[in-house]
Protein backbone atom coordinates (compact mmCIF):
# COMPACT_ATOMS: atom_id res chain seq x y z
CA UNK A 1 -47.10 43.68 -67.13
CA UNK A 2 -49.70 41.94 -64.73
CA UNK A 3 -52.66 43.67 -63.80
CA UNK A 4 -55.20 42.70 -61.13
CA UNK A 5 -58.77 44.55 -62.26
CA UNK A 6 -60.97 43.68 -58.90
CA UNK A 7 -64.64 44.47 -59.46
CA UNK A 8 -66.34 46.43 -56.34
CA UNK A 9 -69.55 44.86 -55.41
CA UNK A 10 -72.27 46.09 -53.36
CA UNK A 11 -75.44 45.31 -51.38
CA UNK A 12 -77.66 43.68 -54.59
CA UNK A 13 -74.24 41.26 -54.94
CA UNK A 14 -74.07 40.91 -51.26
CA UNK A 15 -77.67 40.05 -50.94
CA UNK A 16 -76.66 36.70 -52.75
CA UNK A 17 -78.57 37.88 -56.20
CA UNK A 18 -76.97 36.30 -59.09
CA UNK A 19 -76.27 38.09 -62.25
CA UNK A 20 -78.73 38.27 -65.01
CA UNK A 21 -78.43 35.48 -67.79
CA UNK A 22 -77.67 38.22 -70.69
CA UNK A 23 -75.25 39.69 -67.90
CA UNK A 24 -73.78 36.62 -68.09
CA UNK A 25 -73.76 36.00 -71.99
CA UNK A 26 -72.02 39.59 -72.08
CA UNK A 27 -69.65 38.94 -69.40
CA UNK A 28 -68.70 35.77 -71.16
CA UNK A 29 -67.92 37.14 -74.68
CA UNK A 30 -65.98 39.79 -72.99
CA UNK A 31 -63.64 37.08 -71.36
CA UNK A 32 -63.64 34.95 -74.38
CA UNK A 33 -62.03 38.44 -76.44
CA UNK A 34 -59.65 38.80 -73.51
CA UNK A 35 -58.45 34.96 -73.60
CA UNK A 36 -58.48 35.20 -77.64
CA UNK A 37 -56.00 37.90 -77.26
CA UNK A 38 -53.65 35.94 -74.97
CA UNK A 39 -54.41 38.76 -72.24
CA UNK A 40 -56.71 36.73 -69.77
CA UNK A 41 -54.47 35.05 -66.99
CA UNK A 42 -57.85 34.15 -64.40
CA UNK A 43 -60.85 35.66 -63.69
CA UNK A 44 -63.38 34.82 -61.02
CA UNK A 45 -65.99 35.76 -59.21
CA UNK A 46 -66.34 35.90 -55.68
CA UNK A 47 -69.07 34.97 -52.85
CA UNK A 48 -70.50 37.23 -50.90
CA UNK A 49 -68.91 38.46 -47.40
CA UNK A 50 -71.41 36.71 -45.25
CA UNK A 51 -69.35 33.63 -46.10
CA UNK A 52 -65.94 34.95 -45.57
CA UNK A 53 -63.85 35.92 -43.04
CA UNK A 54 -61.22 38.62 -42.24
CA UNK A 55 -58.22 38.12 -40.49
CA UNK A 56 -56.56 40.83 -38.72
CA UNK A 57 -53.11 41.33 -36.97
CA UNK A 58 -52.29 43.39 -34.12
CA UNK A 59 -49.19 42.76 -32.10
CA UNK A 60 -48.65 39.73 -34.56
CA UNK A 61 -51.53 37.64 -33.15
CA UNK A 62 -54.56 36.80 -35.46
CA UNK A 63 -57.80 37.88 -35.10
CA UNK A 64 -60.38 36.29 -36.27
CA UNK A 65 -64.15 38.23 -37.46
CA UNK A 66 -66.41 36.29 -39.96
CA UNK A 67 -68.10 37.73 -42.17
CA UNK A 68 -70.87 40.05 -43.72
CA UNK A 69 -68.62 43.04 -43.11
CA UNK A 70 -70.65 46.25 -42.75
CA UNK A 71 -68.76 48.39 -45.86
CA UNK A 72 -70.12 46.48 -48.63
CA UNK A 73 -68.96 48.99 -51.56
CA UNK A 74 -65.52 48.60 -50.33
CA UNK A 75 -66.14 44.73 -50.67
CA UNK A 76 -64.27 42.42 -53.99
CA UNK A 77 -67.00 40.82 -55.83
CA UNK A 78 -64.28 39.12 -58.06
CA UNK A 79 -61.16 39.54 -59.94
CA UNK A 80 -59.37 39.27 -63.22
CA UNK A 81 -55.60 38.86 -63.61
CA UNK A 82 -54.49 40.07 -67.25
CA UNK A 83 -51.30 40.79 -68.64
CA UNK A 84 -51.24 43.98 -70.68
CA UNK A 85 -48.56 46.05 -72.24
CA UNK A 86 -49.33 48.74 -70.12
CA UNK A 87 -51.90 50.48 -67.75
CA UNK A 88 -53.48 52.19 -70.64
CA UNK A 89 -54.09 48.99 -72.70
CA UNK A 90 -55.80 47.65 -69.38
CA UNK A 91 -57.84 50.87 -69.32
CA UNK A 92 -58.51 50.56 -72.65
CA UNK A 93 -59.72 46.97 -72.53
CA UNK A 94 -61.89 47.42 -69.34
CA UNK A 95 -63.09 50.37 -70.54
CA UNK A 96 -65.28 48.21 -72.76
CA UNK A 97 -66.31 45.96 -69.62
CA UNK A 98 -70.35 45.15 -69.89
CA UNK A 99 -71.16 46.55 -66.83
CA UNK A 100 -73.92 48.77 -66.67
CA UNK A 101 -75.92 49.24 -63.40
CA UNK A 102 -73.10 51.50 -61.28
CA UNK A 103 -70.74 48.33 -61.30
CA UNK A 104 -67.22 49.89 -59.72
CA UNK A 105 -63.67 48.49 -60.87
CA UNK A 106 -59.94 49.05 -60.20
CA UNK A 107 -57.07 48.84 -61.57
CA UNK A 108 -54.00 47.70 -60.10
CA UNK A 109 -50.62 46.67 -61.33
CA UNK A 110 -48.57 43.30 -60.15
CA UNK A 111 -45.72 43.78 -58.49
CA UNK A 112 -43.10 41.82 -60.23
CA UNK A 113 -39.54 40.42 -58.31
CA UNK A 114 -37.43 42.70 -60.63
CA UNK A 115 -38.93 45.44 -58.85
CA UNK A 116 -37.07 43.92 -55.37
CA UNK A 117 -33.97 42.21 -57.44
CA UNK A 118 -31.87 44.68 -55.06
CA UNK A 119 -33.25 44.38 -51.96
CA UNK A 120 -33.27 40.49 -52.02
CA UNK A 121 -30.33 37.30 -51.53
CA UNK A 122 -29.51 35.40 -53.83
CA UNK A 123 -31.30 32.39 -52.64
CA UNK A 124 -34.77 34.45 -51.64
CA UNK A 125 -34.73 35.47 -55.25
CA UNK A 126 -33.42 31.60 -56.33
CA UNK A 127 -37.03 30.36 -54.30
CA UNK A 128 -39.23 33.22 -55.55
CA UNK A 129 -38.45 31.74 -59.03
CA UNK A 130 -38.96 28.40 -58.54
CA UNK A 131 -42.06 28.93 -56.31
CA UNK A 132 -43.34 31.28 -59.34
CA UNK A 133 -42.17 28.29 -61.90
CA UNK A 134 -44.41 25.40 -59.79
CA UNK A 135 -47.00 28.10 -60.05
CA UNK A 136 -46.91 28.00 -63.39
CA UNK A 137 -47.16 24.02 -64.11
């Protein structure tokens, strides 16, 4: 299973401070266990929202508002993508994050295709795969 574990910033992170250099040394080993046990698929951090934008739809036209966005704990500050045996292994493993200063993160499973198999043609599944396999390369 594929889990996406998004880390929750907030104002200090959208104030454009950067993290600490032992933050950093900590954050590092804990990547460097996940990749040593095959578990670590990406991880990244993100800027902040002052040099984003959101895009939504209403009516199916775009709309267009740049950011900083006003709700900064709802804000991504980055991302992992891991694959795990299950949600409790992620727990388990994120548990153990080096965060310490009221850092926020969540947990959310991939959906894979199987999960739409039925729902799907033939061919949508037949270009799902090969758009996942040139993902892959």
């Amino acid at each position: 299973m594929r889990f996406m574990v998004i880390v929750k910033t907030g104002q200090l992170r959208e104030s454009g401070s950067i993290p600490s250099a032992e933050s950093m040394e900590k954050m590092g080993a804990f990547n460097e266990q996940l990749m040593k046990a095959g578990a670590l698929l990406s991880a990244e951090g993100l800027q902040p929202s002052s040099k984003g934008a959101r895009i939504t739809y209403s009516g199916g036209r775009p709309t267009v508002t740049d950011g900083p966005f006003a709700e900064t704990k709802e804000l991504i500050g980055g991302f992992w993508i891991v694959q795990m045996k299950s949600k409790d292994e992620a727990l388990e493993w994120f548990s153990r994050c080096p965060f310490e200063n009221g850092e926020e993160i969540e947990i959310r499973q991939v959906t894979e295709p199987e999960e739409f198999a039925a729902l799907l043609s033939e061919s949508h599944r037949d270009r799902y795969q090969r758009f996942r396999e040139t993902l892959a390369n």
